[in-house]
Protein backbone atom coordinates (compact mmCIF):
# COMPACT_ATOMS: atom_id res chain seq x y z
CA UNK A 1 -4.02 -77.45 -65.78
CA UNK A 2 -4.51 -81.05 -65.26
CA UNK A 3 -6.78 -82.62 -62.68
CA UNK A 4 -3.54 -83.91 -61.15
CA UNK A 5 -1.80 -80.38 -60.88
CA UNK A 6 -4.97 -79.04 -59.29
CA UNK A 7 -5.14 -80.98 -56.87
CA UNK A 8 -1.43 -80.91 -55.90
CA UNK A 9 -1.95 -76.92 -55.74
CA UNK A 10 -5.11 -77.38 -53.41
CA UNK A 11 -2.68 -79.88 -50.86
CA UNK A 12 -0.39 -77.35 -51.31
CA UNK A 13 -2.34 -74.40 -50.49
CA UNK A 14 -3.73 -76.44 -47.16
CA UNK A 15 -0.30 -76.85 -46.36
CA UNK A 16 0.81 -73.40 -46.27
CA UNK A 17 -2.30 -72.45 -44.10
CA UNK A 18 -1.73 -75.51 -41.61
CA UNK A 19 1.73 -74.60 -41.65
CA UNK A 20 4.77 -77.16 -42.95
CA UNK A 21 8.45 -77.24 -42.16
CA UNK A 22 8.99 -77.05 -45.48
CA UNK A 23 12.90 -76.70 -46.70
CA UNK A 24 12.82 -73.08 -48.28
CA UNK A 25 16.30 -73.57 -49.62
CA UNK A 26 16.16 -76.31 -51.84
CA UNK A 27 13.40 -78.23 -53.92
CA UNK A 28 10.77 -75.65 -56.47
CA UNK A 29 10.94 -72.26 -56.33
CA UNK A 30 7.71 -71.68 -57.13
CA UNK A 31 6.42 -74.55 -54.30
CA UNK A 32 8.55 -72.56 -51.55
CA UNK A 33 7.11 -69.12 -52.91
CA UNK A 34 3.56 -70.30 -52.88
CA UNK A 35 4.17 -71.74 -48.91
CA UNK A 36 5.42 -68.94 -48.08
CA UNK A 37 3.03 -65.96 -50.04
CA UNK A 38 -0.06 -67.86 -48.97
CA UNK A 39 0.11 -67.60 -45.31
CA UNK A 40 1.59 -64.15 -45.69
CA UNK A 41 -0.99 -62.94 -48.43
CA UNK A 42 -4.30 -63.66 -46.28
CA UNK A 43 -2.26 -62.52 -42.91
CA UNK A 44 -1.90 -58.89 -45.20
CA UNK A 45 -5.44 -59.36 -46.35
CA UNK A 46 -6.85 -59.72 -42.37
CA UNK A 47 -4.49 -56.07 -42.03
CA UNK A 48 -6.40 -55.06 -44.33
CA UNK A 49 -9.94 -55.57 -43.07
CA UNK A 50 -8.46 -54.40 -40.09
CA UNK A 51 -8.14 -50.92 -41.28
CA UNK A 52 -11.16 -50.62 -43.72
CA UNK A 53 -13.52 -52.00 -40.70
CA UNK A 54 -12.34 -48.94 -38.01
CA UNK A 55 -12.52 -46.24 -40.67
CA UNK A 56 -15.98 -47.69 -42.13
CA UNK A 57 -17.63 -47.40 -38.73
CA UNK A 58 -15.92 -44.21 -37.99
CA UNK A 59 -17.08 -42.79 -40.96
CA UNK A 60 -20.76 -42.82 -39.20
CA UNK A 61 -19.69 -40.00 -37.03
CA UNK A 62 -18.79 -37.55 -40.14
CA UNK A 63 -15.74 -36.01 -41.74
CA UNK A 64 -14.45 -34.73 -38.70
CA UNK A 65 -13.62 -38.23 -36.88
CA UNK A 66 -12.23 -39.97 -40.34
CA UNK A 67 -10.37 -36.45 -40.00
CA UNK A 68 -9.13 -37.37 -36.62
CA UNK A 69 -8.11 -40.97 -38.08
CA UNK A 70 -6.20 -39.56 -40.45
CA UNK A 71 -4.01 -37.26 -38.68
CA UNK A 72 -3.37 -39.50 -36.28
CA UNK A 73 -2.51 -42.72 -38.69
CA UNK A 74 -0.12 -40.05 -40.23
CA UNK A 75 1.63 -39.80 -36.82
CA UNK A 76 1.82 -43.54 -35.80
CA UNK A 77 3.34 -44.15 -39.22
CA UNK A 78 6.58 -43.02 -37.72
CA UNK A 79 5.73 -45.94 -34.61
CA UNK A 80 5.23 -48.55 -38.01
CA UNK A 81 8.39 -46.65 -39.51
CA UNK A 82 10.38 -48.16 -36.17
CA UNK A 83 8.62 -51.38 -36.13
CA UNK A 84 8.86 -52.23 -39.90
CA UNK A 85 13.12 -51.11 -39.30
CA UNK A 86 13.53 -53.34 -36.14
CA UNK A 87 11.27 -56.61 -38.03
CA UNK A 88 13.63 -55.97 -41.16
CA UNK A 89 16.37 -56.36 -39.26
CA UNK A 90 14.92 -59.41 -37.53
CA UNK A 91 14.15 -60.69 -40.30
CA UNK A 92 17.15 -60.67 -42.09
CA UNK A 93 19.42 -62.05 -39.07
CA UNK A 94 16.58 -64.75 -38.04
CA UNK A 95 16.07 -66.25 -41.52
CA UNK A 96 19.91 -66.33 -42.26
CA UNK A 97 20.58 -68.11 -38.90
CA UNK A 98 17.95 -71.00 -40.01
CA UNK A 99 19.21 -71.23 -43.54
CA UNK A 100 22.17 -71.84 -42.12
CA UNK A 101 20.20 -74.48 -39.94
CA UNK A 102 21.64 -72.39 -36.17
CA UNK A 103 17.92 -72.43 -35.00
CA UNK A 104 19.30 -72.00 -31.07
CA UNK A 105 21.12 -68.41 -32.46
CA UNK A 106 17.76 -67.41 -34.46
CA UNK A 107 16.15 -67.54 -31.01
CA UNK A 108 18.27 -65.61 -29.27
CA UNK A 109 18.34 -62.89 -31.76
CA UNK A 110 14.40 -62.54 -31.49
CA UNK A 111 15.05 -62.14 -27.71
CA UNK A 112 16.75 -59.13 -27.93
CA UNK A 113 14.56 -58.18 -30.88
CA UNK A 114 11.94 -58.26 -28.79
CA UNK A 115 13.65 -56.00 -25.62
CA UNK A 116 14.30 -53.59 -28.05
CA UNK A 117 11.10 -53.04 -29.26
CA UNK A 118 9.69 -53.13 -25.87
CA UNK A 119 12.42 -50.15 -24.82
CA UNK A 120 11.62 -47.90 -27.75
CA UNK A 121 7.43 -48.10 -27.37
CA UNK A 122 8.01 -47.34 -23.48
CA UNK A 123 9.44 -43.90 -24.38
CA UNK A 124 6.90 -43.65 -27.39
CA UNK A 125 4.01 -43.91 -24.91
CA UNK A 126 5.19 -41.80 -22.45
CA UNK A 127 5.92 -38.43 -24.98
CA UNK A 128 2.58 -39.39 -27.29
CA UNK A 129 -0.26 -39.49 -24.06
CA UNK A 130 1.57 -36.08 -22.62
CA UNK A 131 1.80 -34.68 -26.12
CA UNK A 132 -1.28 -35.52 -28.41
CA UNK A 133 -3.01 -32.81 -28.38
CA UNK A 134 0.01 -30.65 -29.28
CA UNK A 135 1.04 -33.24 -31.76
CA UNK A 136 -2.44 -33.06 -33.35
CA UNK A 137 -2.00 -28.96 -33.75
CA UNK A 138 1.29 -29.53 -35.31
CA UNK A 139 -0.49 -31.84 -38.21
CA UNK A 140 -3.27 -28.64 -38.74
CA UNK A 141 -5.90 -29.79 -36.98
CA UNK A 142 -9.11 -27.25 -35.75
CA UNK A 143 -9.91 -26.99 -32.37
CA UNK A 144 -12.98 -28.80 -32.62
CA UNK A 145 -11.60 -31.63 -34.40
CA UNK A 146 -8.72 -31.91 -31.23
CA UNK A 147 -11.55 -31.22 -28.79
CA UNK A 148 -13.65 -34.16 -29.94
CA UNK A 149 -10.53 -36.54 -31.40
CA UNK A 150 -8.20 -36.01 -28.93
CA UNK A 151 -8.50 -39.11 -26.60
CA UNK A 152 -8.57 -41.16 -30.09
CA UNK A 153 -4.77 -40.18 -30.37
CA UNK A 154 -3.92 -40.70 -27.01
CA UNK A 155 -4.54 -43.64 -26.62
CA UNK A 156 -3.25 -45.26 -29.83
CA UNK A 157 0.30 -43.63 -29.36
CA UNK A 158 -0.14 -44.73 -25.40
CA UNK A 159 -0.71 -47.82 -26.80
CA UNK A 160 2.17 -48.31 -29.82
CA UNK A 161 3.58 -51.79 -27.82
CA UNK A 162 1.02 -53.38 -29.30
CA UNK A 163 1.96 -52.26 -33.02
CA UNK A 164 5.70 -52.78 -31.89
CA UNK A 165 5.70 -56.06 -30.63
CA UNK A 166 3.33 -57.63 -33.60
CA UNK A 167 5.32 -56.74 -35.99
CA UNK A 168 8.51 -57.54 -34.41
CA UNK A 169 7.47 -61.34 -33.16
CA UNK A 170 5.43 -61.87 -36.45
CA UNK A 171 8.81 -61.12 -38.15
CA UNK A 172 10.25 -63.89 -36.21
CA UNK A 173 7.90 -66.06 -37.48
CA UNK A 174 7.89 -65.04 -40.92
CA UNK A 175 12.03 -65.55 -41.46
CA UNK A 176 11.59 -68.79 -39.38
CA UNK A 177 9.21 -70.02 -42.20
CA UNK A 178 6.05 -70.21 -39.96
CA UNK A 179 4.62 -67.98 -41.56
CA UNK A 180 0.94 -69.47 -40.72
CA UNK A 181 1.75 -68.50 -37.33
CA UNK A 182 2.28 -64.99 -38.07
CA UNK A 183 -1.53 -65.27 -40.06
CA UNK A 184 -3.08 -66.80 -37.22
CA UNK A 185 -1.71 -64.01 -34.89
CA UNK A 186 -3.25 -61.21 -37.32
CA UNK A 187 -6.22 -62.83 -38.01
CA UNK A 188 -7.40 -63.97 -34.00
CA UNK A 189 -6.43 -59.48 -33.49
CA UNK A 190 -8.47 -58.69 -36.16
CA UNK A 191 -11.55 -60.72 -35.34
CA UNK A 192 -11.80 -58.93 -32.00
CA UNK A 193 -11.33 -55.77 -33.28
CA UNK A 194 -14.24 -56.25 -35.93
CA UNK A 195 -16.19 -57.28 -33.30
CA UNK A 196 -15.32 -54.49 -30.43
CA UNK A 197 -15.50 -51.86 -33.31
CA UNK A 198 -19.16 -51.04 -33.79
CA UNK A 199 -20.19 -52.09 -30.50
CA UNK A 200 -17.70 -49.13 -28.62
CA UNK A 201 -17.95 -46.79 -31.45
CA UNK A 202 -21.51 -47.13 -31.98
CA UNK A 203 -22.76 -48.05 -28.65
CA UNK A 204 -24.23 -51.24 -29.30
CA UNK A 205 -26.06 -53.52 -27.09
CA UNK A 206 -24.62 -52.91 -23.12
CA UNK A 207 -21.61 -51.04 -24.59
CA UNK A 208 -21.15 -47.37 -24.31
CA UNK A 209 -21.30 -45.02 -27.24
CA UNK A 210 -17.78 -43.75 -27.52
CA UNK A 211 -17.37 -42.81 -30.88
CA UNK A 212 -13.85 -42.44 -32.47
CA UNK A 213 -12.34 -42.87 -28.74
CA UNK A 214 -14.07 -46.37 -29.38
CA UNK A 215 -11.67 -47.39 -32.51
CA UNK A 216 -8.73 -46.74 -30.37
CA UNK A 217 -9.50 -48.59 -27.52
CA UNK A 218 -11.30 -51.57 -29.93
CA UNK A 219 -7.62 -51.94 -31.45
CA UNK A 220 -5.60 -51.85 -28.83
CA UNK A 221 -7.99 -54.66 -27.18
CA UNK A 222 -7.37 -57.02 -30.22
CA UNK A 223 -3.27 -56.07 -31.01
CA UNK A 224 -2.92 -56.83 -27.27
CA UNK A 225 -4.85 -59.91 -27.20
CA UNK A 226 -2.62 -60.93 -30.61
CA UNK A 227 0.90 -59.69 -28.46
CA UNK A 228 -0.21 -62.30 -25.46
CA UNK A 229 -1.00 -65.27 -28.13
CA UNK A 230 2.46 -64.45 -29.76
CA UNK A 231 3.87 -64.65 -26.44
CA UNK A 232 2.65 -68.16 -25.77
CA UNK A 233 3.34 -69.66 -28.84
CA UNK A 234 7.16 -68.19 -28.71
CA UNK A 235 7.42 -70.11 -25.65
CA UNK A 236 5.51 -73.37 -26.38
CA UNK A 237 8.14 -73.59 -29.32
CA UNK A 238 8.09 -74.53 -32.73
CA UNK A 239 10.75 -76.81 -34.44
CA UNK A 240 12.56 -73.72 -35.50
CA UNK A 241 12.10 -71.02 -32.98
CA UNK A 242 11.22 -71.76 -29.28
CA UNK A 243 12.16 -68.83 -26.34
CA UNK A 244 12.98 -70.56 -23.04
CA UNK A 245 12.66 -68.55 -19.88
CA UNK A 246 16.45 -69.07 -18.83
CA UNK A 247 17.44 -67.73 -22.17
CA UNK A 248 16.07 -64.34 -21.46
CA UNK A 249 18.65 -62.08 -20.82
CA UNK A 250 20.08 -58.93 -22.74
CA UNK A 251 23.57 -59.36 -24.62
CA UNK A 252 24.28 -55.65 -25.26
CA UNK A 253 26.87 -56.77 -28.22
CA UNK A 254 23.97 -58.55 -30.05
CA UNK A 255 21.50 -55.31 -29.57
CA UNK A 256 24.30 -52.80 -30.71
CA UNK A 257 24.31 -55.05 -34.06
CA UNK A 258 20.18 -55.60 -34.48
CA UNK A 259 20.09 -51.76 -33.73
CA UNK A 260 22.89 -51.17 -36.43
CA UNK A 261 21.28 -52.89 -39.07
CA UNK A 262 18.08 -51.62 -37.67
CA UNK A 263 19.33 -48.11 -38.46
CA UNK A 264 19.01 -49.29 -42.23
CA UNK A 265 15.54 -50.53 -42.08
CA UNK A 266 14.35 -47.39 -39.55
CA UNK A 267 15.78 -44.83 -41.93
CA UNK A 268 14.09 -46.04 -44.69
CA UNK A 269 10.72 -46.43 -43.41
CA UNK A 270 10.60 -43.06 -41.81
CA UNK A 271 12.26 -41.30 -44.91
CA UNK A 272 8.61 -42.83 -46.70
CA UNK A 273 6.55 -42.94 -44.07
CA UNK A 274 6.85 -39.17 -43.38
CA UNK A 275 6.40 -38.20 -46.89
CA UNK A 276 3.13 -39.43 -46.08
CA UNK A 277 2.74 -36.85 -43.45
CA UNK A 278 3.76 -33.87 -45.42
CA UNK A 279 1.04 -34.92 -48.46
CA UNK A 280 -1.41 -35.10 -45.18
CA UNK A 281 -0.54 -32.09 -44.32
CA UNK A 282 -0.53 -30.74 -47.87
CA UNK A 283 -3.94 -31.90 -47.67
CA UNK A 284 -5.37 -30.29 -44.96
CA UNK A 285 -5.25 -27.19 -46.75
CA UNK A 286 -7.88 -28.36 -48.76
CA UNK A 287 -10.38 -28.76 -45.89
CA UNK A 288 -11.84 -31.40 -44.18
CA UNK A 289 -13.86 -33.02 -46.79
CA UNK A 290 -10.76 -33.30 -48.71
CA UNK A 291 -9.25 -34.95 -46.03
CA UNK A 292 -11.68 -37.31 -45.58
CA UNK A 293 -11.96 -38.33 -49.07
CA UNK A 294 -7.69 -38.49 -48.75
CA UNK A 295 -8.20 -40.85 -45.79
CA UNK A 296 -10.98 -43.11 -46.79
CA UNK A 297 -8.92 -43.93 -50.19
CA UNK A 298 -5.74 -44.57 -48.52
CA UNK A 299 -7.62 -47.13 -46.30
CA UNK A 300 -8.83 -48.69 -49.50
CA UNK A 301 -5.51 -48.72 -51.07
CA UNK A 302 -4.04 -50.22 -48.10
CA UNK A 303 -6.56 -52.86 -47.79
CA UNK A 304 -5.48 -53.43 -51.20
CA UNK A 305 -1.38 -53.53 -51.51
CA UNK A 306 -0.98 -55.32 -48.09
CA UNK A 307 -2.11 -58.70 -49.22
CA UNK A 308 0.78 -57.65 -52.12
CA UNK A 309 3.16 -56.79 -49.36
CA UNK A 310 2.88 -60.67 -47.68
CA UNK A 311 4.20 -61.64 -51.65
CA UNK A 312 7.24 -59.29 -50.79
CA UNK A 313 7.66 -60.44 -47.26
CA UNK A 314 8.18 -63.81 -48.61
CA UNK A 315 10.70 -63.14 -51.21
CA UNK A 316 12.24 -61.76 -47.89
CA UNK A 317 12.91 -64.87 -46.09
CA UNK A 318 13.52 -66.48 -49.14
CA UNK A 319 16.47 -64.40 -50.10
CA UNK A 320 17.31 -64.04 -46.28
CA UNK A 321 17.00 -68.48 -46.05
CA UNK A 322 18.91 -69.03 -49.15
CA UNK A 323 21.78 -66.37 -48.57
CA UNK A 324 22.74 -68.29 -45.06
CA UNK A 325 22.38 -71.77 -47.00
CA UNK A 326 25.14 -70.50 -49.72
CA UNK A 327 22.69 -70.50 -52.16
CA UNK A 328 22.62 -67.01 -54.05
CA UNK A 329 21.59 -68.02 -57.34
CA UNK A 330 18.39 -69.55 -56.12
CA UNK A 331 17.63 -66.35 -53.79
CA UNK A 332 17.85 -64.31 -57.56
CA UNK A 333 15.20 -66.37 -59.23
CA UNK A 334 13.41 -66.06 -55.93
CA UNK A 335 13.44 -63.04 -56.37
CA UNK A 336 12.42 -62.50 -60.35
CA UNK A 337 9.80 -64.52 -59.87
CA UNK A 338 7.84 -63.32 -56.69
CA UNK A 339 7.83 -59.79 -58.72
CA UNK A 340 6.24 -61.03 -61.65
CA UNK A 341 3.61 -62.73 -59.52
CA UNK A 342 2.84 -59.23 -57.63
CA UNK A 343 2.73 -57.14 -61.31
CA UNK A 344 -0.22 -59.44 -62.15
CA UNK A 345 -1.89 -59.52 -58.89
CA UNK A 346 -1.81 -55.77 -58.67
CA UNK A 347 -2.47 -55.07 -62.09
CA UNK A 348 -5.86 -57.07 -61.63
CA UNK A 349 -6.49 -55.00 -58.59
CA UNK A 350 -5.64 -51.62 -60.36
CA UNK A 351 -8.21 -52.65 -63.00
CA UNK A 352 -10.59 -53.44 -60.24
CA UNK A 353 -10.18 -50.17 -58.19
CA UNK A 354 -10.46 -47.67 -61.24
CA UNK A 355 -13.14 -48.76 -62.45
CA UNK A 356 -15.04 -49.03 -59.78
CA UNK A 357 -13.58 -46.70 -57.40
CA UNK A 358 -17.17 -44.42 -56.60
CA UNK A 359 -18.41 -47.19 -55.52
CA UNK A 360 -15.81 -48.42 -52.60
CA UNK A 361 -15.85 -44.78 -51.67
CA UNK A 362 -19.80 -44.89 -51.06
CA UNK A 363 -19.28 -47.62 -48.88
CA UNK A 364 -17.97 -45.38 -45.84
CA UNK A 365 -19.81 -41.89 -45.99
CA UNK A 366 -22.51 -40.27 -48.28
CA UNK A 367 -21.19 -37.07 -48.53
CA UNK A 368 -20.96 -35.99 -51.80
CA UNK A 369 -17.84 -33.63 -51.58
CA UNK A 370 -15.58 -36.45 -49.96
CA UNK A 371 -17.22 -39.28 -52.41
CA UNK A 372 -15.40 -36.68 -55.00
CA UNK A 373 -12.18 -36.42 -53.39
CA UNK A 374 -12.07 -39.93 -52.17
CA UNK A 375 -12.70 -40.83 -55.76
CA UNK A 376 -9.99 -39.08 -57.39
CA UNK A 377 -7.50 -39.81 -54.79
CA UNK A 378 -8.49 -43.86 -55.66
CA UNK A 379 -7.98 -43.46 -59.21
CA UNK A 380 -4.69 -41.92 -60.07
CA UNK A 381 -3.28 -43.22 -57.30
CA UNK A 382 -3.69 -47.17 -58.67
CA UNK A 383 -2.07 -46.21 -61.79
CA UNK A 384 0.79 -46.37 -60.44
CA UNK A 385 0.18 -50.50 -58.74
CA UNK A 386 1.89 -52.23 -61.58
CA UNK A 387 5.45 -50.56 -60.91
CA UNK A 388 4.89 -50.27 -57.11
CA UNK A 389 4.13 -54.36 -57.26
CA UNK A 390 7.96 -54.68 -58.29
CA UNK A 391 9.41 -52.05 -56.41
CA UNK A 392 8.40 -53.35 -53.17
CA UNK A 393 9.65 -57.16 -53.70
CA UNK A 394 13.19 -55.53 -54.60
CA UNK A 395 13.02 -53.14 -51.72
CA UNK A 396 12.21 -56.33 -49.76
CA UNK A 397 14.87 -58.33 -51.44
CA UNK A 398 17.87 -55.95 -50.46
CA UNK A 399 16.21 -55.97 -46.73
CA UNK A 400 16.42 -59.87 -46.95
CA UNK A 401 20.04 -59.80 -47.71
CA UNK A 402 20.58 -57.42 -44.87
CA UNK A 403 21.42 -54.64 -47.11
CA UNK A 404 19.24 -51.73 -45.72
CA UNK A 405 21.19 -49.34 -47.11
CA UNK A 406 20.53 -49.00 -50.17
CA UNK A 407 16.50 -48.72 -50.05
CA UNK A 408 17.38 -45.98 -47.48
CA UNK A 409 19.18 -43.98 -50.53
CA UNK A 410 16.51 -44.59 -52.92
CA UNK A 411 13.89 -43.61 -50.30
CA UNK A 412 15.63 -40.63 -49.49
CA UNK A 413 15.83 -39.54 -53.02
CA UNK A 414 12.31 -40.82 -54.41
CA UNK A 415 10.57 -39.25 -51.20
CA UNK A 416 11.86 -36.64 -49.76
CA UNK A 417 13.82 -35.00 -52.79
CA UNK A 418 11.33 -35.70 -55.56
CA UNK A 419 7.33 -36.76 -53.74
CA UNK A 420 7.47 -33.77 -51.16
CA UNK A 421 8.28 -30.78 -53.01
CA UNK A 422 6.70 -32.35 -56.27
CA UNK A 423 3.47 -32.53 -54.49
CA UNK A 424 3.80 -29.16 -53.05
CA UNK A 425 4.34 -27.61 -56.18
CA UNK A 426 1.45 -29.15 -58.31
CA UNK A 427 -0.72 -28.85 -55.74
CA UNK A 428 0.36 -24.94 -55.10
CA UNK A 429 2.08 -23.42 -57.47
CA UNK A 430 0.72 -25.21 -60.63
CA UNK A 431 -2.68 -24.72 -58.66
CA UNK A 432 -3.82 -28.86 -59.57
CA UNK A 433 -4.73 -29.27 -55.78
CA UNK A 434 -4.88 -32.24 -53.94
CA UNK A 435 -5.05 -34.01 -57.84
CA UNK A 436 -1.31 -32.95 -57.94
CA UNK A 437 -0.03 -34.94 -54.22
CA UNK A 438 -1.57 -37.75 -55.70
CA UNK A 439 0.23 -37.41 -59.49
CA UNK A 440 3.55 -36.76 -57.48
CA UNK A 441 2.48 -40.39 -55.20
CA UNK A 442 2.85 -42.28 -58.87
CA UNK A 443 6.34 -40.54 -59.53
CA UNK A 444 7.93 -41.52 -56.58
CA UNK A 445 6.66 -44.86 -56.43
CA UNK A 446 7.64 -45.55 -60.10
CA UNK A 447 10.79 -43.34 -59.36
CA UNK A 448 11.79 -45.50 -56.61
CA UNK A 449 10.94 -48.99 -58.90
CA UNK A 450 13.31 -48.04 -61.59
CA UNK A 451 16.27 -47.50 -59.68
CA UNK A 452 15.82 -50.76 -57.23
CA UNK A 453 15.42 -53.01 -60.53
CA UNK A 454 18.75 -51.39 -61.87
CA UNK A 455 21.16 -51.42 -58.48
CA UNK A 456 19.01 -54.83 -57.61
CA UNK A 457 20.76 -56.69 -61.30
CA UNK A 458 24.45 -55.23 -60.20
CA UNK A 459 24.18 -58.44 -57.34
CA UNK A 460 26.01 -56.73 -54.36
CA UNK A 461 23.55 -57.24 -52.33
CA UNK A 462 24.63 -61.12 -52.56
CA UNK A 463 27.74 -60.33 -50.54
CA UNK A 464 26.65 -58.96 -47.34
CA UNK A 465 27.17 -60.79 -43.81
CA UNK A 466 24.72 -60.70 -41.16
């Protein structure tokens, strides 16, 4: 690479952090893809810290609070299951609106966006505080572990507007093309919760020891922070979206079509979210320690797809952009090339992870019997990157044309009709344990790869209307 083309990448790379009104739907591919995945990548990669910071300090208090963490993450993945549906749906009506330069529209569709995410957490957080504990029961958990935990869970379901509403306004952003927004928003909630995390769950300094009841209220201090920033940048305005206070109202028609397309998006995140409940609660059979080890991987692999994930999200708007600008072709090699990108940044992480998985494990707890499962759990389980780098660009891709339907299907087929009762028998049956939930993790995730490259080159998903 010439001195030139360096320093043209380096401009380029300030510019996507800055932010730039960039025209996503004409000029380089591979310019627009880099704007967009930069901001997107290092918003996934402050997600990411997010999670491996609460369950590093909670891992001071012993298996039974990264226990706790772990049960209850299993149960707010149905809250992220509702949020990632409503932002897909966003997202594809918000970024077709400004490709087909109708910014005023694109605004008023994150409005009601917006009221319907703040509708469905209301009810959330009234059923999860009265229910916890018997939530918490349901997912296997002892006595001891509710009687210790049990506040952790309360308030983190009590406080699912938080989750709701960044994902949802971030999406806004995102499709919009400010996608530095959406990093700055992620990064200024994660800072405070790094911050407020060892302090309340450690009892630091003047603060009060309170444990794992500590994470939950650290988190919910920094999303809600993040929710009032989003707030006051939607109003302050941007060139492309800006929310005016005599603009607010509901328009039930334009709900009853978010929620419709919504239904897509919803369906398919819960159909894979809540596999990951029943291999949780596979699991728990295993013990605690097991459990742990689960947990403390997960958080790992997390930390490490999500920055992978922003790549996706971009393909997103950039099918979603060039779709509304009559440009189909161009959303294609969007497409193509965003996935090849992902394969070798998750390929290089895969390498990284299984090789050295013992020692991110050690990081978080010294017990010897979760250092094993944790271990295990890390390695087989990044086998499978390299086809779940593809698989979640196309998945993205058919949500960015506003066809949810068809990742609901594969989801439905890959999760709940091949991971569940694959995992169940290996781990039973066949008698390979927890080592068989996570073989049956790489089937379905190659599974669902597979069949999204071969409906993805049929091209229907050009033709839908949002």
């Amino acid at each position: 690479m010439t001195d030139n083309k360096i320093m043209t990448l380096l401009k380029d790379i300030r510019k996507a952090i800055v932010g730039t009104q960039y025209d996503f739907t004409s000029g380089s591919i591979k310019r627009a893809i880099l704007l967009l995945s930069v901001p997107m990548v290092l918003e996934m990669v402050m997600e990411s810290i997010f999670a491996v910071v609460d369950i590093f300090f909670v891992s001071k208090k012993g298996a039974d609070a990264v226990a706790i963490v772990g049960i209850t993450e299993s149960l707010i993945t149905i809250i992220y299951a509702i949020a990632i549906g409503l932002s897909t749906a966003t997202t594809a009506m918000v970024s077709r609106r400004i490709g087909e330069k109708n910014n005023k529209q694109a605004s008023h569709i994150a409005v009601q966006s917006i009221i319907i995410g703040l509708s469905i957490s209301f009810v959330i957080s009234i059923f999860g505080v009265i229910f916890s504990s018997d939530l918490l029961s349901l997912m296997g958990a002892s006595k001891k572990v509710i009687n210790e935990g049990g506040s952790y869970t309360a308030i983190m379901l009590g406080g699912n507007s938080t989750i709701m509403l960044l994902f949802i306004i971030n999406a806004i952003f995102r499709s919009s093309g400010d996608a530095a927004i959406s990093m700055r928003v992620l990064w200024f909630a994660n800072l405070i919760n790094i911050v407020l995390d060892p302090c309340l769950i450690l009892g630091l300094g003047p603060f009060p020891e309170l444990g794992v009841t500590g994470a939950a209220i650290a988190t919910n201090i920094g999303r809600g922070a993040a929710v009032i920033y989003q707030f006051y940048l939607l109003f302050k305005g941007s060139k492309r979206i800006e929310v005016l206070v005599k603009n607010i109202k509901i328009d039930l028609g334009l709900i009853k079509q978010i929620l419709k397309l919504s239904l897509g998006g919803i369906g398919q995140s819960i159909i894979a979210t809540s596999s990951w409940i029943g291999m949780v609660r596979i699991i728990s059979i295993f013990g605690s320690e097991v459990l742990a080890g689960y947990t403390i991987a997960i958080r790992i692999i997390i930390f490490a797809i999500l920055p992978s994930w922003g790549m996706s999200n971009a393909a997103a708007t950039l099918v979603g952009q060039n779709l509304g600008a009559k440009k189909p072709d161009r959303a294609e090699r969007s497409v193509w090339m965003t996935g090849i990108i992902n394969i070798a940044f998750m390929g290089t992480i895969a390498i990284f992870l299984i090789t050295s998985s013992q020692f991110f494990i050690e990081l978080f707890i010294d017990d010897i019997e979760v250092i094993k499962s944790g271990v295990l759990c890390l390695q087989i389980i990044s086998y499978g990157f390299l086809f779940y780098a593809f698989g979640m660009v196309i998945v993205n891709a058919f949500n960015g044309a506003g066809d949810t339907f068809t990742p609901t299907i594969i989801n439905l087929f890959c999760f709940w009709l091949l991971e569940i009762p694959l995992a169940y028998f290996l781990a039973i049956p066949f008698g390979l344990n927890e080592k068989g939930v996570y073989i049956a993790i790489i089937v379905a995730e190659s599974a669902m790869t597979i069949t999204g490259f071969l409906i993805f080159r049929r091209g229907k998903w050009k033709t839908y209307k949002v």
